[in-house]
N, C-alpha and C. Protein backbone atom coordinates (compact mmCIF):
# COMPACT_ATOMS: atom_id res chain seq x y z
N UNK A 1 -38.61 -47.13 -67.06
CA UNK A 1 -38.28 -45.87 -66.43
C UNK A 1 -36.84 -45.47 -66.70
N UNK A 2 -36.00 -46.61 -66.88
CA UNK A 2 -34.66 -45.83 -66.61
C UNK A 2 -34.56 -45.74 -68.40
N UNK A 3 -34.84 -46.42 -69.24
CA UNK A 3 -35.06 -45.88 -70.31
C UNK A 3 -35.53 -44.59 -70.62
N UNK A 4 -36.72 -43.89 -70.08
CA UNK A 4 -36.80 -42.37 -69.88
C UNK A 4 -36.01 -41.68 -69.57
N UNK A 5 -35.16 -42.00 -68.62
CA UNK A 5 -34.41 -41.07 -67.58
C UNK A 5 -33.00 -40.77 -68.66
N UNK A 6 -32.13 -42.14 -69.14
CA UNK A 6 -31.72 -42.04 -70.05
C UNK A 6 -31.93 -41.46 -71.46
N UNK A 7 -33.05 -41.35 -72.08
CA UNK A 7 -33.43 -40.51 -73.24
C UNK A 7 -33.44 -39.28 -72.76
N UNK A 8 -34.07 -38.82 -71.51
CA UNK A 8 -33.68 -37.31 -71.00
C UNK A 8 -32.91 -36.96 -71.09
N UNK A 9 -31.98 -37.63 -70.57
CA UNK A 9 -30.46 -37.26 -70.32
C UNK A 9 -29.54 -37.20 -71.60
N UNK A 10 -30.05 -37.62 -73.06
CA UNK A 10 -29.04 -37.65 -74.09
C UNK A 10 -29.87 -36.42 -75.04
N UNK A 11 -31.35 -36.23 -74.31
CA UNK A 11 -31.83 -35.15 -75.08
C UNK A 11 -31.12 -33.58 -74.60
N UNK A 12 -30.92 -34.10 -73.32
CA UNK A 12 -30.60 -32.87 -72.65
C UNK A 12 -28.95 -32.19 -72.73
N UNK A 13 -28.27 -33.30 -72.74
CA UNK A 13 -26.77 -33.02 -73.49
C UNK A 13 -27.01 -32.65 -74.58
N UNK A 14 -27.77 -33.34 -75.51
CA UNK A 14 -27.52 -32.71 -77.28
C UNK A 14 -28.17 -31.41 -77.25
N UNK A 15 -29.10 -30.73 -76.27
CA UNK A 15 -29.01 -29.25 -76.76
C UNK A 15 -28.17 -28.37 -76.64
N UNK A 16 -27.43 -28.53 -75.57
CA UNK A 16 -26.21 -27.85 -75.23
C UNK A 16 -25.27 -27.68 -76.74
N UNK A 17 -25.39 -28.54 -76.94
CA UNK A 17 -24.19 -28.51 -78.65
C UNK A 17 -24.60 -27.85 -79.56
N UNK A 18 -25.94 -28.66 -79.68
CA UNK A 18 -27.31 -27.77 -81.28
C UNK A 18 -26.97 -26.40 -80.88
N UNK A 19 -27.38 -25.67 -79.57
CA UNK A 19 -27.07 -24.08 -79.36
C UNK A 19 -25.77 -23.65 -79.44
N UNK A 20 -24.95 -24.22 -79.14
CA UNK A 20 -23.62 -23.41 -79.26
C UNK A 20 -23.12 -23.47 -80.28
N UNK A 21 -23.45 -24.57 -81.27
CA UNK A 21 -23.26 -24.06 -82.53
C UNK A 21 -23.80 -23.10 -83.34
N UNK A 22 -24.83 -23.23 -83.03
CA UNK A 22 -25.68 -21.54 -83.43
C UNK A 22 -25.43 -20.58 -82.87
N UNK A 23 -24.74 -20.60 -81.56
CA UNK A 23 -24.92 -19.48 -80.79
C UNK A 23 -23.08 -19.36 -80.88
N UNK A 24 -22.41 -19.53 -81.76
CA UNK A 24 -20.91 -19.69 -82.62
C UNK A 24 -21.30 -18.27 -83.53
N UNK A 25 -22.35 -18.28 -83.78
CA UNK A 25 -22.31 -17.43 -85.04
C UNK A 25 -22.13 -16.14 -84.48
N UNK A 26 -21.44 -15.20 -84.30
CA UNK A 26 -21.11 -13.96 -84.25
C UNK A 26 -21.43 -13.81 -82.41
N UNK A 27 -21.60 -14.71 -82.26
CA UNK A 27 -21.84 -14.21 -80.40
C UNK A 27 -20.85 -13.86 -79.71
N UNK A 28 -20.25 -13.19 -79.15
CA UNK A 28 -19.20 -13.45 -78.24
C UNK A 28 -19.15 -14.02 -77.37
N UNK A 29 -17.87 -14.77 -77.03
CA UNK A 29 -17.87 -15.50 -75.88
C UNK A 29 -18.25 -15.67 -74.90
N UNK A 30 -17.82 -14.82 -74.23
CA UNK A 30 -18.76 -14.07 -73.16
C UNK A 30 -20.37 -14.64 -73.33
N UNK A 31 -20.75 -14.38 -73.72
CA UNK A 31 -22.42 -14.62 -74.03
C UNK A 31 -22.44 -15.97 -74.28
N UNK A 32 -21.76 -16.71 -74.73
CA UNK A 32 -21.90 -18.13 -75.12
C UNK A 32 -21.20 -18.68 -74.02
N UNK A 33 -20.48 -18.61 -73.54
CA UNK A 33 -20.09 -19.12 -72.09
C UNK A 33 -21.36 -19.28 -71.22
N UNK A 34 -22.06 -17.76 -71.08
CA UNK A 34 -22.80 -18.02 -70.17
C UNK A 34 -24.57 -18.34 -70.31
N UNK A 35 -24.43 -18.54 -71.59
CA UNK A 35 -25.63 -19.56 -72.49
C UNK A 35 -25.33 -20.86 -71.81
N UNK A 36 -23.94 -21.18 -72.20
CA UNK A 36 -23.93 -23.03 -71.74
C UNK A 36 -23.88 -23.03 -70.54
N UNK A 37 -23.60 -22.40 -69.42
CA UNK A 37 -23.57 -22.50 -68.08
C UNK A 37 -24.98 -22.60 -67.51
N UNK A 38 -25.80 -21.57 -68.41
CA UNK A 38 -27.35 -21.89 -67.92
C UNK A 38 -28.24 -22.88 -68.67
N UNK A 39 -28.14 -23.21 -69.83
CA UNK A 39 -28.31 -24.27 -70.17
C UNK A 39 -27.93 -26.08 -69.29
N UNK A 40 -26.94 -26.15 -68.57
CA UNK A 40 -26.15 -27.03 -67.75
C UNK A 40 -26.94 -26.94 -66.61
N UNK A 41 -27.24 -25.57 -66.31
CA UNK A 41 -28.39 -25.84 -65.03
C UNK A 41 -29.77 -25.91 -65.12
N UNK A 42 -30.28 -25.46 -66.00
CA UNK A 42 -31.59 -26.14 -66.59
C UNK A 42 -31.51 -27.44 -66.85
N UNK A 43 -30.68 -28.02 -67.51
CA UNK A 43 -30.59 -29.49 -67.83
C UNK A 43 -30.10 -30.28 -66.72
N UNK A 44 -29.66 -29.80 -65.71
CA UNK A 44 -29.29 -30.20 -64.43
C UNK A 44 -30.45 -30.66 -63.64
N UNK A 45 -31.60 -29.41 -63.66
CA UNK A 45 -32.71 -29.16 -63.21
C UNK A 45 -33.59 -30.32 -63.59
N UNK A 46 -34.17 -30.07 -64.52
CA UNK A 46 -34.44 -31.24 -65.09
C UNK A 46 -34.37 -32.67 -64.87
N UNK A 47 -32.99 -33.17 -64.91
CA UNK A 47 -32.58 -34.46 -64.90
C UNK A 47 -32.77 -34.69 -63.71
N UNK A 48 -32.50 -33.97 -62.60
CA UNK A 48 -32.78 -33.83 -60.89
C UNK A 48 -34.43 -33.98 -60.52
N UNK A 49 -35.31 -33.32 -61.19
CA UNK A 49 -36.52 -33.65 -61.27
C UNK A 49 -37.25 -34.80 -61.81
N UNK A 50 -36.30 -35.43 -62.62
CA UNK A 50 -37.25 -36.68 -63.60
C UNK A 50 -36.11 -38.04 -62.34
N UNK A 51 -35.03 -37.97 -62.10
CA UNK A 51 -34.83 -38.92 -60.94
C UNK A 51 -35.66 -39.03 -59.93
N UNK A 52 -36.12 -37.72 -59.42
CA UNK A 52 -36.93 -37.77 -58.08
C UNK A 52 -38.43 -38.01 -58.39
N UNK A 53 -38.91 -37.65 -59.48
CA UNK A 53 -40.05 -38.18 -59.71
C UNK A 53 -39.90 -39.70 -59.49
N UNK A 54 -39.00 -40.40 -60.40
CA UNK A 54 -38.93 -41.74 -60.67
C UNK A 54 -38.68 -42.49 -59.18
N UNK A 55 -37.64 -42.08 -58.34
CA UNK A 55 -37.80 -42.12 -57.25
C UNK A 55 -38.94 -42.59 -56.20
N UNK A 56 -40.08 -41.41 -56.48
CA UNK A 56 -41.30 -41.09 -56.00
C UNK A 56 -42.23 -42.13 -56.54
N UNK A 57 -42.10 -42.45 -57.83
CA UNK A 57 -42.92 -43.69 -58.32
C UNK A 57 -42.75 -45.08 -58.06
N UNK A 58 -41.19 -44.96 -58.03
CA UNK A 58 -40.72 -46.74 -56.98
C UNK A 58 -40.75 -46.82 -56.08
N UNK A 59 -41.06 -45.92 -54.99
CA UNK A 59 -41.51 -45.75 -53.40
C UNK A 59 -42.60 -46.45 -53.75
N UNK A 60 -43.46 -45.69 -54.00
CA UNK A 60 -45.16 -46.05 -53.73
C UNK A 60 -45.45 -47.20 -54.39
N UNK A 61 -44.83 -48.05 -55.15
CA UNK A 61 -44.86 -49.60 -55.82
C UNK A 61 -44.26 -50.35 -55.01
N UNK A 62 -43.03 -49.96 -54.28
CA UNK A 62 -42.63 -51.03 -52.78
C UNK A 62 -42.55 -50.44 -51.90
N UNK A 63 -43.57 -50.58 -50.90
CA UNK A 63 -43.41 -50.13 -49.39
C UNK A 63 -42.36 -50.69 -48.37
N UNK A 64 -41.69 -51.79 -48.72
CA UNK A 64 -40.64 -52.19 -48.19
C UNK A 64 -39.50 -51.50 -48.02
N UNK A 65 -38.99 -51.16 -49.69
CA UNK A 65 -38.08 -51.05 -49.97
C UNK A 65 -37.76 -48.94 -49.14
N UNK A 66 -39.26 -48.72 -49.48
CA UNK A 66 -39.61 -47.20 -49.30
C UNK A 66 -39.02 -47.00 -47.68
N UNK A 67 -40.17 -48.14 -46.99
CA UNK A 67 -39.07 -48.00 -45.65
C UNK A 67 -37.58 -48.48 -45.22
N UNK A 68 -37.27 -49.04 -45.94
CA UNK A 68 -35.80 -49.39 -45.78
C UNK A 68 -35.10 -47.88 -45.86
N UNK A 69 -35.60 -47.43 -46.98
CA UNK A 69 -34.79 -46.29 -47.73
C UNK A 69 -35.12 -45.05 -46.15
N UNK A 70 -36.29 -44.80 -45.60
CA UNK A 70 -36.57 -44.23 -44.96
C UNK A 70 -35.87 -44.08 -43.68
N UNK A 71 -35.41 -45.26 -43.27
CA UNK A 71 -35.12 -45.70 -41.87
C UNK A 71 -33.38 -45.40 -42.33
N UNK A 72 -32.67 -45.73 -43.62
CA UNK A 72 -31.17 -44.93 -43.67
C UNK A 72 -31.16 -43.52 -44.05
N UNK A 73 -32.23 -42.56 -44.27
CA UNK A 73 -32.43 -41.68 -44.04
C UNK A 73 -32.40 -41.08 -42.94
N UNK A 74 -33.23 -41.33 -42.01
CA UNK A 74 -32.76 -40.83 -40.59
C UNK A 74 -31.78 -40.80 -40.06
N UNK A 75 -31.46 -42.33 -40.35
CA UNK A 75 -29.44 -42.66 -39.68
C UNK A 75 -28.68 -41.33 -40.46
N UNK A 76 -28.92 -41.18 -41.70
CA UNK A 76 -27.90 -40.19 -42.67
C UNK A 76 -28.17 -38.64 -41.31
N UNK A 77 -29.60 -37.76 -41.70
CA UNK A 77 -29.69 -37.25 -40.89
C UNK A 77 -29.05 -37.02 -39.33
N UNK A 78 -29.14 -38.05 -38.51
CA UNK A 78 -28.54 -37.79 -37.35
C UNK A 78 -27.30 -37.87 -37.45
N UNK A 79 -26.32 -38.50 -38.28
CA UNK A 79 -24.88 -38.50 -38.18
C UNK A 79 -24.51 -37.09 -38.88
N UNK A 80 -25.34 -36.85 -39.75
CA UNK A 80 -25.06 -34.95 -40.51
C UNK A 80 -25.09 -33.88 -39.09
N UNK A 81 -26.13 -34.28 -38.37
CA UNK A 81 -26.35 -33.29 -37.69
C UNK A 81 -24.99 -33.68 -36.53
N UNK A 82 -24.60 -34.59 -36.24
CA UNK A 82 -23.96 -35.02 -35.14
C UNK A 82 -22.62 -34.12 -35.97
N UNK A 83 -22.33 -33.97 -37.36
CA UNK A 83 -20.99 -34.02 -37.30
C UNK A 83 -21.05 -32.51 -37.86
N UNK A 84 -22.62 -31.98 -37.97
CA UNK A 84 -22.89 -30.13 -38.19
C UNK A 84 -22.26 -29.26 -36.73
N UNK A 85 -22.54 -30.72 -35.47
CA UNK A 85 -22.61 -30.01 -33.86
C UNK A 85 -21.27 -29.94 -33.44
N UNK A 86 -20.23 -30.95 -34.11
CA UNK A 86 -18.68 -30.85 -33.87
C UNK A 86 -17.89 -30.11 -34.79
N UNK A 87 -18.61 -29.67 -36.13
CA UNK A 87 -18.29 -28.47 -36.87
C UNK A 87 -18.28 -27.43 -36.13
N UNK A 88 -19.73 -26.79 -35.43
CA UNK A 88 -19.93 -25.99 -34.70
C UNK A 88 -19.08 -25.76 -33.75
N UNK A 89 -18.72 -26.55 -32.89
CA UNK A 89 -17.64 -26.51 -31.47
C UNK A 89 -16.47 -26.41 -32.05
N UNK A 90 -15.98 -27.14 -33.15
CA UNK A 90 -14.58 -26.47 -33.30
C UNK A 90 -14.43 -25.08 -34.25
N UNK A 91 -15.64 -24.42 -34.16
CA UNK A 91 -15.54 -22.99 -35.20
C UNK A 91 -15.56 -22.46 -33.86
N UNK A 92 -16.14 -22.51 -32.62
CA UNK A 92 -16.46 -21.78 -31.29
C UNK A 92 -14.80 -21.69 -31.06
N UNK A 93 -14.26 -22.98 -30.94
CA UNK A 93 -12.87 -23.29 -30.57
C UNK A 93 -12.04 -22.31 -31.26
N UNK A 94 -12.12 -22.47 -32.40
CA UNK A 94 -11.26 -21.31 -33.37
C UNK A 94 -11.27 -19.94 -33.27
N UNK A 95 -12.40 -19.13 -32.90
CA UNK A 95 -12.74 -18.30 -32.97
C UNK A 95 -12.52 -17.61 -31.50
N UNK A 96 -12.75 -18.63 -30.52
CA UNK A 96 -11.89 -17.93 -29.30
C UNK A 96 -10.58 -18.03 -29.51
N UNK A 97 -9.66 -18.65 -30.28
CA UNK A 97 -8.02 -18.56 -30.27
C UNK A 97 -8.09 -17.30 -30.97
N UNK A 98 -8.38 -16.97 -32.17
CA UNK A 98 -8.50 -15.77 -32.64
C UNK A 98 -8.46 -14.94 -32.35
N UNK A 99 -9.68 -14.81 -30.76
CA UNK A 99 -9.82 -13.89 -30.33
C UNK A 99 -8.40 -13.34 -29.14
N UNK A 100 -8.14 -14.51 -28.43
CA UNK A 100 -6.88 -14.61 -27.76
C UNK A 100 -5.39 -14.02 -28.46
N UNK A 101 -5.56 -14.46 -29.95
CA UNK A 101 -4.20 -14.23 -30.45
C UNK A 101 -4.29 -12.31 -30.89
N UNK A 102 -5.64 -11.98 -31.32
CA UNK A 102 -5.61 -10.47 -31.23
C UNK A 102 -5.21 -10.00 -30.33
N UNK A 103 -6.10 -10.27 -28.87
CA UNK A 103 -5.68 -9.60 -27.33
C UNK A 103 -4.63 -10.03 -27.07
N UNK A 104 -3.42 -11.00 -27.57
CA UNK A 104 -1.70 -10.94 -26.60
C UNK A 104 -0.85 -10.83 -28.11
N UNK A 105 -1.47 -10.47 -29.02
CA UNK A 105 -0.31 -9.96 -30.53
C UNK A 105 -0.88 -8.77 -31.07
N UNK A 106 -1.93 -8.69 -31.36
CA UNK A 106 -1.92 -7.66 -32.22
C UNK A 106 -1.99 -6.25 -31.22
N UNK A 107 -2.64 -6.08 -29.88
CA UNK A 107 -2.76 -4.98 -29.25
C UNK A 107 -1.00 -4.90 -28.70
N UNK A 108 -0.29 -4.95 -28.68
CA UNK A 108 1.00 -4.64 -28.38
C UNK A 108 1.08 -4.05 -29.85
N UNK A 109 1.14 -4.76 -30.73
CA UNK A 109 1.38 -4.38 -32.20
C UNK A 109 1.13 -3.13 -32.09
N UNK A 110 -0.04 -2.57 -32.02
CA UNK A 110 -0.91 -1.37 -32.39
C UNK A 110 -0.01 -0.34 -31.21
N UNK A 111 0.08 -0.69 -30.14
CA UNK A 111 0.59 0.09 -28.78
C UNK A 111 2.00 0.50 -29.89
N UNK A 112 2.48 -0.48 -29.96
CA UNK A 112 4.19 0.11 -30.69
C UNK A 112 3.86 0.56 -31.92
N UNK A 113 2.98 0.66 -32.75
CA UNK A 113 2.78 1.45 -33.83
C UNK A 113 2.23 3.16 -33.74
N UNK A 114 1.63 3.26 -32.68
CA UNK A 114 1.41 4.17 -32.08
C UNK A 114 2.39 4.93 -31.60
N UNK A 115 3.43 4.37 -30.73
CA UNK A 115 4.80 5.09 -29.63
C UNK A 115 5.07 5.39 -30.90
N UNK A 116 5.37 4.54 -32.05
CA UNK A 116 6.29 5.18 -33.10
C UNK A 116 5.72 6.12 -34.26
N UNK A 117 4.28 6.56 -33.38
CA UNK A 117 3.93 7.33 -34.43
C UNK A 117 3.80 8.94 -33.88
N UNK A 118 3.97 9.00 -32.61
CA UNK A 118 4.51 9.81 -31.81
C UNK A 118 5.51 10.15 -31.38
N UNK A 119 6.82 9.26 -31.39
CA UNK A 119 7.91 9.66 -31.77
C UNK A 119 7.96 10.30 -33.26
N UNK A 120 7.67 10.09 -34.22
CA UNK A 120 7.82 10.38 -35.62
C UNK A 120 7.03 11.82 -35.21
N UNK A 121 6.03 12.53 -35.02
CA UNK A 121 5.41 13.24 -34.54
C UNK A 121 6.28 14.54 -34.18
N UNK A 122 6.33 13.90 -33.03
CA UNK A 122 7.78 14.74 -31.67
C UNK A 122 9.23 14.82 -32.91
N UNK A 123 9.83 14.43 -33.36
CA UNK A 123 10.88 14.37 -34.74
C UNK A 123 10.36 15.80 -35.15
N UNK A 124 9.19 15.36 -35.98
CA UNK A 124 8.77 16.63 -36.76
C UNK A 124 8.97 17.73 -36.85
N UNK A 125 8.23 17.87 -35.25
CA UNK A 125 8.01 19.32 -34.24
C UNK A 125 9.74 20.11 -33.84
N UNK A 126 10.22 19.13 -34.04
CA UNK A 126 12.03 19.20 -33.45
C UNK A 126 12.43 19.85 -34.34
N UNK A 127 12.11 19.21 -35.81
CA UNK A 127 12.97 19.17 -36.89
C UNK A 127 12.54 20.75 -37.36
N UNK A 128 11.33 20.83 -37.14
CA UNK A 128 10.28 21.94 -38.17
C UNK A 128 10.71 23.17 -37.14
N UNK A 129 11.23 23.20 -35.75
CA UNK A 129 10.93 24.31 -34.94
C UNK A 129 12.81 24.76 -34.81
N UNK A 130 13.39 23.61 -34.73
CA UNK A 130 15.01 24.11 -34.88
C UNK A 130 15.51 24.41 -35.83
N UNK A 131 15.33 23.30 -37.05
CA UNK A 131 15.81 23.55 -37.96
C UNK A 131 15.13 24.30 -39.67
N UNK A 132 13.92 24.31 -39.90
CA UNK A 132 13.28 24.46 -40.74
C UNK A 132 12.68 25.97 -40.78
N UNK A 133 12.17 26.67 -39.22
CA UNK A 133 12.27 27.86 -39.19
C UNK A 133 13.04 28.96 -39.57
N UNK A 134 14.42 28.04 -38.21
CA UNK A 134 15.30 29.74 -38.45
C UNK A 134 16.14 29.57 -39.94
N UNK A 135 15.97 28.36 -40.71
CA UNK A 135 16.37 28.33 -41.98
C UNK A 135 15.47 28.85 -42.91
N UNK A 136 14.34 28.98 -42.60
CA UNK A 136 13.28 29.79 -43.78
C UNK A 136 13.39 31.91 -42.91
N UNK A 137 13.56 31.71 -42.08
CA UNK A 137 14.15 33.22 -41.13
C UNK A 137 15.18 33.81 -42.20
N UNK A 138 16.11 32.85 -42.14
CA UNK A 138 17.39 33.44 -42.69
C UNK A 138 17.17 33.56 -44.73
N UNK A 139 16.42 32.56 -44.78
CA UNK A 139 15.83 33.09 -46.27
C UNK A 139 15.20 34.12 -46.98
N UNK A 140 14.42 34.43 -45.83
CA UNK A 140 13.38 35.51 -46.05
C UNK A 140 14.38 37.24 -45.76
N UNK A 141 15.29 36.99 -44.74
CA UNK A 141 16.10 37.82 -44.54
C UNK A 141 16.93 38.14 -45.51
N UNK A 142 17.54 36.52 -46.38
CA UNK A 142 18.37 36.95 -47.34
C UNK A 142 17.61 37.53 -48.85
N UNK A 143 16.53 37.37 -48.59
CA UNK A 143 15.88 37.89 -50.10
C UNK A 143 15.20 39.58 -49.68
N UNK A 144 15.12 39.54 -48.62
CA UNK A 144 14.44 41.09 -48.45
C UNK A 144 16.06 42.20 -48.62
N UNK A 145 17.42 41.76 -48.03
CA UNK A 145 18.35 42.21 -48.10
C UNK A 145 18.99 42.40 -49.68
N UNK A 146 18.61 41.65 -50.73
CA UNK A 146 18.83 41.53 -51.90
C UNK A 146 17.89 42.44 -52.70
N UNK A 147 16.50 42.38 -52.29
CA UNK A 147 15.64 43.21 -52.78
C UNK A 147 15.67 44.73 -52.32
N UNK A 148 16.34 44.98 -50.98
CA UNK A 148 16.37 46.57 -51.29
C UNK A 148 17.69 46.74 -51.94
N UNK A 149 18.94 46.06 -51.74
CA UNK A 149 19.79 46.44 -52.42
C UNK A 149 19.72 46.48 -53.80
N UNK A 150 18.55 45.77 -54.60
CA UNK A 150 18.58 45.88 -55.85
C UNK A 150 17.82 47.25 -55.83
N UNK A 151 16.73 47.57 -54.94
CA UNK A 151 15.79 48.62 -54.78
C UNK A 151 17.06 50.13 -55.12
N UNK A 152 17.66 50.07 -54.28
CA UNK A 152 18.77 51.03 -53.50
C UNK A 152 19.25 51.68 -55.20
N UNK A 153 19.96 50.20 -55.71
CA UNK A 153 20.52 50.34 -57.47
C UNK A 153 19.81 50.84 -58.18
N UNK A 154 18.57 50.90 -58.19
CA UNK A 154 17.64 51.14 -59.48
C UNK A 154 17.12 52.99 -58.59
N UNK A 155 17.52 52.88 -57.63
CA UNK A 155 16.81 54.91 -57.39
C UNK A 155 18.20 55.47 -57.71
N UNK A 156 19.41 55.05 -57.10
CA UNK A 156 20.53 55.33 -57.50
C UNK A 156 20.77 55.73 -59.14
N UNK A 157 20.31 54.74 -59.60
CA UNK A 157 21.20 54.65 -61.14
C UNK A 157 19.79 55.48 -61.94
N UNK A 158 18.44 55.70 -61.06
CA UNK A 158 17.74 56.64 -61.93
C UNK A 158 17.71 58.47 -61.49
N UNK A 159 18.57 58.29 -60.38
CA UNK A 159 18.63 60.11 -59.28
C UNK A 159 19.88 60.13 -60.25
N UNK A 160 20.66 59.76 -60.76
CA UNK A 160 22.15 60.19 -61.97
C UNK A 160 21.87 60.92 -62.92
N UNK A 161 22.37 62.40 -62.39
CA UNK A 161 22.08 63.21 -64.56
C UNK A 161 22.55 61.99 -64.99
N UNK A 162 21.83 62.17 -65.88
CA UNK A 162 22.17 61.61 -67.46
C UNK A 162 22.63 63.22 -68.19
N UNK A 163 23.52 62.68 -69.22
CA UNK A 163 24.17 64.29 -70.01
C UNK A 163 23.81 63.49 -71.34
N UNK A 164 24.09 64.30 -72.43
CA UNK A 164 23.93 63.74 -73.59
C UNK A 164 25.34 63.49 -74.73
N UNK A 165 25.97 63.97 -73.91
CA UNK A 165 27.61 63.98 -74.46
C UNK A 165 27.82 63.13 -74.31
N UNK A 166 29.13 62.43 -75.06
CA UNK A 166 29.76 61.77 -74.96
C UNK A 166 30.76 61.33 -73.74
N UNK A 167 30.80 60.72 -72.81
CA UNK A 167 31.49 60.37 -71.68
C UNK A 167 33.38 60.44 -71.95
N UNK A 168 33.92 61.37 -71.33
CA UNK A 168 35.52 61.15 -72.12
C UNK A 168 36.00 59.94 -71.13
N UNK A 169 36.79 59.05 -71.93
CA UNK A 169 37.52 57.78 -71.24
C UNK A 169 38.04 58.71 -69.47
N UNK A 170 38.55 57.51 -69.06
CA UNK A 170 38.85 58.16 -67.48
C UNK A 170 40.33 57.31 -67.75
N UNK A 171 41.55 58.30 -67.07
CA UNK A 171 41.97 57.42 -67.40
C UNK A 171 43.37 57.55 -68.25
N UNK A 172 43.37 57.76 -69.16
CA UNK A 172 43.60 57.87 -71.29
C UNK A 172 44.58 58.87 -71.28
N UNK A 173 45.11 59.15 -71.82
CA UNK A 173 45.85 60.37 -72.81
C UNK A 173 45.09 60.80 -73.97
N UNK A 174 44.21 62.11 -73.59
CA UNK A 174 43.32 62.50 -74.29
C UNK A 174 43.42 63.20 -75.30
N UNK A 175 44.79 63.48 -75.23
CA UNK A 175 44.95 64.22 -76.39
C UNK A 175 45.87 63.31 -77.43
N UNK A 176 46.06 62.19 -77.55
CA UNK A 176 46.61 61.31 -78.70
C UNK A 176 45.65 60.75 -79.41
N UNK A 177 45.70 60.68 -80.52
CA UNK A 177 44.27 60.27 -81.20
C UNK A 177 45.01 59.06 -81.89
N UNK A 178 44.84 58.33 -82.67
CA UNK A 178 45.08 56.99 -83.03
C UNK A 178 45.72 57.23 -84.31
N UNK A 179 46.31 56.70 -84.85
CA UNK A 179 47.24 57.04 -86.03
C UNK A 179 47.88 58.36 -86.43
N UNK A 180 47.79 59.01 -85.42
CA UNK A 180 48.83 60.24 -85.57
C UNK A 180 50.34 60.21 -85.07
């Protein structure tokens, strides 16, 4: 038997290799990574099944040995479960501190993240109603005051005869002409 179990087991490693050398050829990694990963659990599978068979076949050839094996089975069992039930109680344990350390840390936390998010709030309202208004007031004032005065320039400078003469200097000695 353990001669079987052993030939399984060297058949079952050498495919892993035979394929990834073939599966070398243009595969990407990726894909060949996760070729050998499932390959490893098939051959896992396997080898897990041909123990427990074998297992199953040396039971039923010694009934002795079968109950020996049986009777530290149970012992295994009750000490798993004994030490599943003190897992349990100290996750209960943990999980009420948890709960304790939220209700006396984090709800103050949240209370003062809050005051300060209402102060920041109240700031705003201060900032936006004293200062940000009558400074956009006085903007709007200074551009409407600019816009009729430009308004004012442009009816002005178009209500002006225009003449087609020549404008005489203002000013001048009009009757000296330049190189005389």
């Amino acid at each position: 038997m353990e001669k079987e179990t052993s030939q399984t087991h060297q058949e079952h490693t050498a495919e892993p290799q035979a394929t990834n050398v073939a599966a070398g050829d243009g595969v990407p990694a990726g894909e060949q990574a996760s070729k050998r990963t499932q390959l490893m659990i098939i051959g896992g599978a396997v080898l897990f099944l041909v123990l427990l068979i074998a297992a199953i076949v040396l039971m039923a050839m010694n009934e002795e040995a079968t109950q020996v094996i049986r009777d530290i089975a149970i012992v295994f069992v009750a000490v798993e479960t004994f030490l599943i039930g003190l897992a349990m109680l100290l996750l209960i344990f943990q999980i009420q501190m948890l709960i304790q350390v939220l209700r006396d840390e984090v709800q103050p936390l949240l209370r003062s993240v809050n005051d300060t998010a209402s102060t920041v709030r109240g700031t705003t309202s201060f900032v936006s109603q004293n200062v940000v208004s009558p400074f956009i007031k006085v903007a709007g004032f200074t551009a409407a005051v600019q816009r009729v005065t430009s308004d004012l320039i442009r009816i002005v400078g178009a209500a002006r005869p225009r003449s087609n003469s020549p404008q005489k200097p203002i000013g001048g000695n009009e009757d000296v002409q330049p190189g005389k």
